[in-house]
C-alpha atoms as a PDB file:
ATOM      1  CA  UNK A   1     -50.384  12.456 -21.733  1.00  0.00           C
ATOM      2  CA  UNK A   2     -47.796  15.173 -20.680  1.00  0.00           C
ATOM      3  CA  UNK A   3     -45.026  14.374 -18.566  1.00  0.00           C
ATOM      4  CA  UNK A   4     -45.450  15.840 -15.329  1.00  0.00           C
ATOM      5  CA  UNK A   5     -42.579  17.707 -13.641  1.00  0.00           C
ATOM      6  CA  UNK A   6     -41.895  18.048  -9.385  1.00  0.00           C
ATOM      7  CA  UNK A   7     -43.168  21.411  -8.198  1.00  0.00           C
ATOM      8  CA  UNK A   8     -39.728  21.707  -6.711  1.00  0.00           C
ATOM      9  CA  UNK A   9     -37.056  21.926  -8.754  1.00  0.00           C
ATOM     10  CA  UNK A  10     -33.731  19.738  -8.008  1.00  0.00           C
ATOM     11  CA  UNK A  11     -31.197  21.989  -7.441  1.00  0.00           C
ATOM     12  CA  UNK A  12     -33.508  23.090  -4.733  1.00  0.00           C
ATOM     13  CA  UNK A  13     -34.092  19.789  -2.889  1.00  0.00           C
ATOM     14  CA  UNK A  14     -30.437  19.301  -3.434  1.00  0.00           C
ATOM     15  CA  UNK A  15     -29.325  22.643  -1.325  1.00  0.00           C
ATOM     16  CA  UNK A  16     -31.538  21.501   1.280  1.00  0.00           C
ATOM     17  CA  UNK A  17     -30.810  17.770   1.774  1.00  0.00           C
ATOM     18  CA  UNK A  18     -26.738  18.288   1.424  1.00  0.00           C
ATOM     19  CA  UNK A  19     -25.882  18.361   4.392  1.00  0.00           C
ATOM     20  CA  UNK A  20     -28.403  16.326   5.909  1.00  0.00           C
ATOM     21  CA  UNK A  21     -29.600  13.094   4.292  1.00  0.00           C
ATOM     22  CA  UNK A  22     -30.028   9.062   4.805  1.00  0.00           C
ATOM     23  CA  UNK A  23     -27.308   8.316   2.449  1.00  0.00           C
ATOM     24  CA  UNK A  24     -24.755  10.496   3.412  1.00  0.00           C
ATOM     25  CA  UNK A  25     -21.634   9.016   5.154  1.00  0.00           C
ATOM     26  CA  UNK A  26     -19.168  11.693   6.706  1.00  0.00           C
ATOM     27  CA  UNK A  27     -15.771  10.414   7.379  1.00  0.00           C
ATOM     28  CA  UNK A  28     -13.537  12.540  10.064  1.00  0.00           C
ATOM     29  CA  UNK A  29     -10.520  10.781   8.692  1.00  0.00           C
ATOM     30  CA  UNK A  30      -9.282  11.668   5.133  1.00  0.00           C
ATOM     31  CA  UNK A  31     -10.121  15.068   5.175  1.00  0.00           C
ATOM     32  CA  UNK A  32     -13.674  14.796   6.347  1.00  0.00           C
ATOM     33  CA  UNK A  33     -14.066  13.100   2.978  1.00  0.00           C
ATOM     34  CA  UNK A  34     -18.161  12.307   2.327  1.00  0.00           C
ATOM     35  CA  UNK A  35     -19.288   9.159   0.530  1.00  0.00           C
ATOM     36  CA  UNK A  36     -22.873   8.521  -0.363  1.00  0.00           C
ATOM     37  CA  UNK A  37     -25.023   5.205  -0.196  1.00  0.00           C
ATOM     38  CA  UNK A  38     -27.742   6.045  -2.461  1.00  0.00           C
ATOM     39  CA  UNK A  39     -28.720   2.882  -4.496  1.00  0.00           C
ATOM     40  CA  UNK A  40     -28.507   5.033  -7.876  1.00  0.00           C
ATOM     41  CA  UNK A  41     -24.905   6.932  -6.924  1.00  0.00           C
ATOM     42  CA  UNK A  42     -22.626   4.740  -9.824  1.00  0.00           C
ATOM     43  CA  UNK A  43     -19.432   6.121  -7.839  1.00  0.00           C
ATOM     44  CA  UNK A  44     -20.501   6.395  -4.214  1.00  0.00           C
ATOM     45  CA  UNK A  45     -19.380   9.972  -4.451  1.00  0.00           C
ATOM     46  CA  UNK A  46     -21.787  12.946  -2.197  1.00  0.00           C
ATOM     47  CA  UNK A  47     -22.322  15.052  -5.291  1.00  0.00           C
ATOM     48  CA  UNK A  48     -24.585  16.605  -6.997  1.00  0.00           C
ATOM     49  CA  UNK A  49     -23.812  14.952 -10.392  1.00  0.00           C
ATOM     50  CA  UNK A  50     -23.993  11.616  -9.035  1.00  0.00           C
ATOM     51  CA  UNK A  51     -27.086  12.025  -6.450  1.00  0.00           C
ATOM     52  CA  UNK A  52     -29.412   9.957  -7.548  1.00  0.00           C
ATOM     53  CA  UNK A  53     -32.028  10.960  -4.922  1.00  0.00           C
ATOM     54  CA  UNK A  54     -32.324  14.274  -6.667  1.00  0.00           C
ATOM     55  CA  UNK A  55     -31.785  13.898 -10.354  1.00  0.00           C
ATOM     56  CA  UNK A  56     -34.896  13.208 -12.158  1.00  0.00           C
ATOM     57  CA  UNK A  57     -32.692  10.725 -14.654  1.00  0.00           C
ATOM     58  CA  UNK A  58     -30.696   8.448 -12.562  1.00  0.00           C
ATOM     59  CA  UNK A  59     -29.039   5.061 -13.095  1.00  0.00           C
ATOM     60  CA  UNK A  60     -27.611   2.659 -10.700  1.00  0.00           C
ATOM     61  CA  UNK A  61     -26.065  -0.844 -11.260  1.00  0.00           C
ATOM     62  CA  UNK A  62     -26.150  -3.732  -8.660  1.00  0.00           C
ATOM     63  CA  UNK A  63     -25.365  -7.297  -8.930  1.00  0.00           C
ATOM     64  CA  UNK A  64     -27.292 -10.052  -9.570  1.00  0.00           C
ATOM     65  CA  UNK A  65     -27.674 -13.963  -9.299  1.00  0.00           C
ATOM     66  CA  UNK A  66     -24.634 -16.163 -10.379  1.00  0.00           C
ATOM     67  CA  UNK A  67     -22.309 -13.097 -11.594  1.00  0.00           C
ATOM     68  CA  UNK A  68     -24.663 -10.987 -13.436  1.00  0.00           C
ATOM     69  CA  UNK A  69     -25.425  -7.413 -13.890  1.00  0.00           C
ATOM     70  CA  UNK A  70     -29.331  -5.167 -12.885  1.00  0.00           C
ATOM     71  CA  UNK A  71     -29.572  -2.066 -13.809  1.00  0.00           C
ATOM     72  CA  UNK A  72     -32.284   0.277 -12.000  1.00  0.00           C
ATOM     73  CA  UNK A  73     -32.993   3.383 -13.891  1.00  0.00           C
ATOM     74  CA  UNK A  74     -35.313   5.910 -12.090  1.00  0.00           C
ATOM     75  CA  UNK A  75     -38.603   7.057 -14.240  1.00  0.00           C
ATOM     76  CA  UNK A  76     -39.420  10.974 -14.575  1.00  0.00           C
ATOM     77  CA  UNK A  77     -43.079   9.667 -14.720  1.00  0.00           C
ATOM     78  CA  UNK A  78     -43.972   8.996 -11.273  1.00  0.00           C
ATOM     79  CA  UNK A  79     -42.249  10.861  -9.011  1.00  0.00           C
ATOM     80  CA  UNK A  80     -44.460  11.137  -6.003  1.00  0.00           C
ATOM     81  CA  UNK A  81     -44.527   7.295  -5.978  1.00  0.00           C
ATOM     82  CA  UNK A  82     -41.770   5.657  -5.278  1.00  0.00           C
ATOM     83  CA  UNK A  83     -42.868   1.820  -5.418  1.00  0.00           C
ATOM     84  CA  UNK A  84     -43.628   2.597  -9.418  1.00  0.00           C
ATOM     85  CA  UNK A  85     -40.767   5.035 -10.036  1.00  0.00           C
ATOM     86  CA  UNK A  86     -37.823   2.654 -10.558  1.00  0.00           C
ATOM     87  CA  UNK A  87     -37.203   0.505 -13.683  1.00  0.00           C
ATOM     88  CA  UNK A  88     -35.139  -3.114 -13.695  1.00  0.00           C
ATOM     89  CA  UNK A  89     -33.475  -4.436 -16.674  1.00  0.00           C
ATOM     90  CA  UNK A  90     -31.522  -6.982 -15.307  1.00  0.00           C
ATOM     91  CA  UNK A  91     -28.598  -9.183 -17.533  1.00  0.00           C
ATOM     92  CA  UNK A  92     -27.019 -12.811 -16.560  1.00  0.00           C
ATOM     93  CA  UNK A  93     -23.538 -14.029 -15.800  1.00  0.00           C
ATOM     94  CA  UNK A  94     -23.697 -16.175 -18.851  1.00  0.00           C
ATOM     95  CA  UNK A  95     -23.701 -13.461 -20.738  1.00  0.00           C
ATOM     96  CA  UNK A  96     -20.551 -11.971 -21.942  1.00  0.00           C
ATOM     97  CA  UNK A  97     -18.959  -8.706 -21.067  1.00  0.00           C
ATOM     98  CA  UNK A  98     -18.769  -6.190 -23.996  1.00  0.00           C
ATOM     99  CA  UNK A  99     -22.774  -7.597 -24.636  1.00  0.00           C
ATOM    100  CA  UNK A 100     -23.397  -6.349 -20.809  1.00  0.00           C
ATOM    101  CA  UNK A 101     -21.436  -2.976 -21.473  1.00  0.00           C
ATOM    102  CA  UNK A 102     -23.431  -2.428 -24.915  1.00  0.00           C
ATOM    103  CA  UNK A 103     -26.697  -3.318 -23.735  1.00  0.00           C
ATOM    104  CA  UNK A 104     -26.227  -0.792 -20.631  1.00  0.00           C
ATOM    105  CA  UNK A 105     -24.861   2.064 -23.077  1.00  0.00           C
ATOM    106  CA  UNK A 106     -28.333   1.261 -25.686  1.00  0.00           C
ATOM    107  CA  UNK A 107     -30.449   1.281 -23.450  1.00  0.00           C
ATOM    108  CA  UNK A 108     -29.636   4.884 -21.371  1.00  0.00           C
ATOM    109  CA  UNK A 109     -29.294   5.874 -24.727  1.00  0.00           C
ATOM    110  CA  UNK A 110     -32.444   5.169 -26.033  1.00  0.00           C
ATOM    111  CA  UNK A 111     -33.765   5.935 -22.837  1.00  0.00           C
ATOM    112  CA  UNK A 112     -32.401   9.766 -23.139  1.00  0.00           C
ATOM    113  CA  UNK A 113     -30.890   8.962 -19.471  1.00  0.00           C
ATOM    114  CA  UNK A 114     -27.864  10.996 -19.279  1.00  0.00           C
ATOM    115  CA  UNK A 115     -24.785  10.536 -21.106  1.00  0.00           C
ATOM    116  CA  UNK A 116     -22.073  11.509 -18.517  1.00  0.00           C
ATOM    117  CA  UNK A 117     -22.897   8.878 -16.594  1.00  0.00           C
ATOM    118  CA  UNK A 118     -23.152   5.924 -19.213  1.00  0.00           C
ATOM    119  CA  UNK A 119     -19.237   5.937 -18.608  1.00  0.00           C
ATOM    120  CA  UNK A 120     -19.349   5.288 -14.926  1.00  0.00           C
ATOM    121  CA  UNK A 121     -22.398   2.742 -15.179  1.00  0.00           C
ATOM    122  CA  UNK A 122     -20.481   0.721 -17.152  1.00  0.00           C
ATOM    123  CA  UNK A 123     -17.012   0.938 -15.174  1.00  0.00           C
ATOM    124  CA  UNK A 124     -19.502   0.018 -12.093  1.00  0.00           C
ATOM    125  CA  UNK A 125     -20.845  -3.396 -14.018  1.00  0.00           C
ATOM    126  CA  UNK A 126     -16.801  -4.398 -14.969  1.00  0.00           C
ATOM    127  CA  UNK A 127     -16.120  -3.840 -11.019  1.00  0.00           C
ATOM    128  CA  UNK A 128     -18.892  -6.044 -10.069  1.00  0.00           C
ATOM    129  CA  UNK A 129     -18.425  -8.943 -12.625  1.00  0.00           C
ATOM    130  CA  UNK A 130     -14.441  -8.609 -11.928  1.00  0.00           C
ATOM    131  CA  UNK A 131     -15.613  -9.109  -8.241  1.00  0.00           C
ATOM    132  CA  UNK A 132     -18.086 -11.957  -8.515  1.00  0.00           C
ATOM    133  CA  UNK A 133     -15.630 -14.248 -10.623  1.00  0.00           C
ATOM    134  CA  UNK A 134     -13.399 -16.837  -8.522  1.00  0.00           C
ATOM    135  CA  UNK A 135      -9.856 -15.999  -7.435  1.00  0.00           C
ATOM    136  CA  UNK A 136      -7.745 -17.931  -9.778  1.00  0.00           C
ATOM    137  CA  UNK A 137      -5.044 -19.554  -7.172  1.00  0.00           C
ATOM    138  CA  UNK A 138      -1.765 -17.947  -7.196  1.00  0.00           C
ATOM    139  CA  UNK A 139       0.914 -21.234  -8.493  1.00  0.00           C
ATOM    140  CA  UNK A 140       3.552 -22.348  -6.238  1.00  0.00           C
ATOM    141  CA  UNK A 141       7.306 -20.826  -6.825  1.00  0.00           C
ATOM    142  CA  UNK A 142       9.590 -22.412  -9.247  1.00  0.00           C
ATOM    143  CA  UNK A 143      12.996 -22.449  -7.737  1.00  0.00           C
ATOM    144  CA  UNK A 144      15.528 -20.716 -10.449  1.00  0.00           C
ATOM    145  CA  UNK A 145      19.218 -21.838 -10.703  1.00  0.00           C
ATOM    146  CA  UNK A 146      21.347 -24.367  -9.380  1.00  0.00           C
ATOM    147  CA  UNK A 147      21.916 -22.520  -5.672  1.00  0.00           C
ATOM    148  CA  UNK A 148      18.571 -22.288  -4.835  1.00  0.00           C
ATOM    149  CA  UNK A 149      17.468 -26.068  -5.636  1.00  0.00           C
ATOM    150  CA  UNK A 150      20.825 -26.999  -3.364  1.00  0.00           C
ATOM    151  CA  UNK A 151      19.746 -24.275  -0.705  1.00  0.00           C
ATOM    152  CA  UNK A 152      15.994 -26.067  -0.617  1.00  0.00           C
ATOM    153  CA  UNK A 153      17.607 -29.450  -0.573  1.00  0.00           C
ATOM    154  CA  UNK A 154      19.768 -28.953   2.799  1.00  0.00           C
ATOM    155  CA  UNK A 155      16.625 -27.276   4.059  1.00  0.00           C
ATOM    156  CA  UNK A 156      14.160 -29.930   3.656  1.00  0.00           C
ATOM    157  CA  UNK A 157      16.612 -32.454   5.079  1.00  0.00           C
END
């Protein structure tokens, strides 16, 4: 069966939905920066390159139970129906890192999903298992020297 293309190309839908869309977040601060909340933007960035609304390849990484990783690729084969247009490959916390990193860079790989963003998918899945591993408790301050054990001595009595 051939794969079937949108009658409307991308660039197109992009022009028209840039300055207008549900993920787009304008900021009057900064600049009038723009940020984007599109589940399959790896950087957050409102760009063409990273809108995954518009791109008929896109990738987007999201965490998942007890520190682990789901990737959600977006399928070229149905794309007037959304329900069956996203694919979930989805890896555990028990799992170490470089076998998280490898299996995301494989599989867009194998996939043919694009290869400028395999960097950024996998900075996004270090991010979120860097965030969903406990705070190691800063230690409590040696005192150094001879002064400073005298200074904490006359303090605490």
């Amino acid at each position: 069966m051939a794969e079937q293309h949108s009658n409307v190309s991308s660039d197109l839908i992009w022009e028209i939905c840039r300055a207008n869309n549900a993920y787009l977040v304008k900021r009057t601060s900064g600049g009038g920066v723009q940020f984007s909340r599109d589940p399959l933007n790896l950087v957050n960035k409102h760009s063409r390159k990273y809108a995954g609304f518009v791109n008929d390849k896109a990738v987007g990484i999201h965490p998942a139970e007890k520190g682990g990783v789901t990737m959600v690729t977006k399928k070229t084969k149905h794309h007037n129906r959304p329900a069956a247009n996203k694919n979930e490959v989805s890896w555990t916390g028990n799992k170490s890192g470089p076998k998280i990193y490898k299996g995301i860079v494989n599989y867009t790989a194998k996939q043919g999903y694009r290869a400028d963003l395999r960097q950024e998918a996998v900075a996004r899945a270090s991010a979120i298992r860097r965030s969903s591993q406990p705070k190691k408790e800063v230690p409590e301050k040696k005192l150094r020297g001879s002064k400073a054990k005298k200074a904490a001595e006359k303090d605490s009595s």
